[in-house]
Protein backbone atom coordinates (compact mmCIF):
# COMPACT_ATOMS: atom_id res chain seq x y z
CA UNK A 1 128.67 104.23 104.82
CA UNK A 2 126.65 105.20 102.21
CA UNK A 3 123.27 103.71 101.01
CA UNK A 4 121.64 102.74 97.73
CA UNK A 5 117.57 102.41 97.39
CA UNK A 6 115.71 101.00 94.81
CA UNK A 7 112.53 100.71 94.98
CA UNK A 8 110.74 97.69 92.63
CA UNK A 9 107.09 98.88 91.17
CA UNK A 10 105.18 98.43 88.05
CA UNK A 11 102.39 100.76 86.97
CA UNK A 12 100.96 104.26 87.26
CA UNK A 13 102.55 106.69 90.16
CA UNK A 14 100.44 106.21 93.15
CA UNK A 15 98.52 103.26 91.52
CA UNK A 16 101.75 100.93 90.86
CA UNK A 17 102.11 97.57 92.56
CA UNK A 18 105.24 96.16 94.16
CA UNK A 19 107.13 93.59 91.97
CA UNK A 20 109.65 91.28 93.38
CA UNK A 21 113.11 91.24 91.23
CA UNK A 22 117.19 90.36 91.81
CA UNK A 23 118.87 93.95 91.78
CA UNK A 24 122.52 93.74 91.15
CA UNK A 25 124.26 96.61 91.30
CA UNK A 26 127.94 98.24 90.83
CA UNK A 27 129.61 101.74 91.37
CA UNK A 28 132.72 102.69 89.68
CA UNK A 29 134.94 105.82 91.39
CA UNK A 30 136.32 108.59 89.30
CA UNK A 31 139.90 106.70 89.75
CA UNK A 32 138.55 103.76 88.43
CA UNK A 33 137.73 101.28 91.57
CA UNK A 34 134.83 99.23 90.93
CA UNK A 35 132.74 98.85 93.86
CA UNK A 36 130.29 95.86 93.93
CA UNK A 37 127.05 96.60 96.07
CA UNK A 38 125.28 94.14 97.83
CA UNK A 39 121.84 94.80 97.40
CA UNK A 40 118.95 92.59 99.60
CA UNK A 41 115.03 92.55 99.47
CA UNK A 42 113.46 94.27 102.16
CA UNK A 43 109.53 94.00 102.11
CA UNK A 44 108.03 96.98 104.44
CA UNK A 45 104.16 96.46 106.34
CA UNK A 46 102.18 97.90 103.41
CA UNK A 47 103.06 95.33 100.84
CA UNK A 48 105.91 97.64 98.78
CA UNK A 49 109.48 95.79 98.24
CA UNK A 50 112.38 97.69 98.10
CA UNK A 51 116.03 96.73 97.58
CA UNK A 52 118.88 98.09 99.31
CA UNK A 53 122.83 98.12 100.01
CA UNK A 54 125.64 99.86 101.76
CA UNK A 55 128.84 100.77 100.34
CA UNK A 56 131.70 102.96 101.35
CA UNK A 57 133.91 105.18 99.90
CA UNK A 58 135.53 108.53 100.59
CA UNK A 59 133.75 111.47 99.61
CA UNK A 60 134.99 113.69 97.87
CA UNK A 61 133.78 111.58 94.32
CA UNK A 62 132.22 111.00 91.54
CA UNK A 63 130.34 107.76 91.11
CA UNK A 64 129.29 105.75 88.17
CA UNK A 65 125.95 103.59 89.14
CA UNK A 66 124.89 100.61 86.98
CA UNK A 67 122.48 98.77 88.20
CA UNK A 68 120.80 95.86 86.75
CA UNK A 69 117.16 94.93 87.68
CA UNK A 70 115.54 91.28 86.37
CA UNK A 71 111.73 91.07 87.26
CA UNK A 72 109.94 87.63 86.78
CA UNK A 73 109.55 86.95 83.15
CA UNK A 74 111.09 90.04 81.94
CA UNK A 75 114.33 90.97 80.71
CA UNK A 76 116.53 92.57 82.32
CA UNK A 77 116.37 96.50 82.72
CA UNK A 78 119.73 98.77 83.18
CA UNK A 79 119.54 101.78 85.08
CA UNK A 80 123.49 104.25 84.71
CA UNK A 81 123.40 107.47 86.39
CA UNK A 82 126.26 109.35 88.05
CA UNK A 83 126.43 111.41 91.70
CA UNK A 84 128.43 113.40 93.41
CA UNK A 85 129.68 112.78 96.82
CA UNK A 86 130.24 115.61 98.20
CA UNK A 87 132.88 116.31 101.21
């Protein structure tokens, strides 16, 4: 099982404030399977929201990350990045 984070903030490193937003999320292999990642709200002690999912797959691959994140009253914001899953 593998694990995707992201974090929701607005402002300055170390002076940025926790924003609530819907993260959607997908992963696509090197073969071509899409994977569709769940991703919930967890809120931690301190105030900070982060968003998380599990997914699994079998490493070794290549994945394709697109995730989607829609703050209040802002539009939505597309994050793609790739990583290696190593054996």
């Amino acid at each position: 099982v593998w694990m995707l984070l992201a974090p929701t903030r607005r402002g300055e490193e170390g002076k940025d404030v926790a924003v609530p937003a819907k993260v959607e999320a997908t992963a696509r292999s090197l073969q071509g399977q899409r994977i569709d990642i769940v991703m919930r709200e967890l809120r931690t002690p301190d105030g900070l929201i982060d968003n998380v999912g599990t997914f699994s797959i079998t490493p070794p691959d290549t994945l394709q990350f697109n995730v989607q994140v829609t703050a209040e009253n802002e539009p939505t914001r597309t994050l793609e990045f790739t990583r290696e899953v190593a054996k």
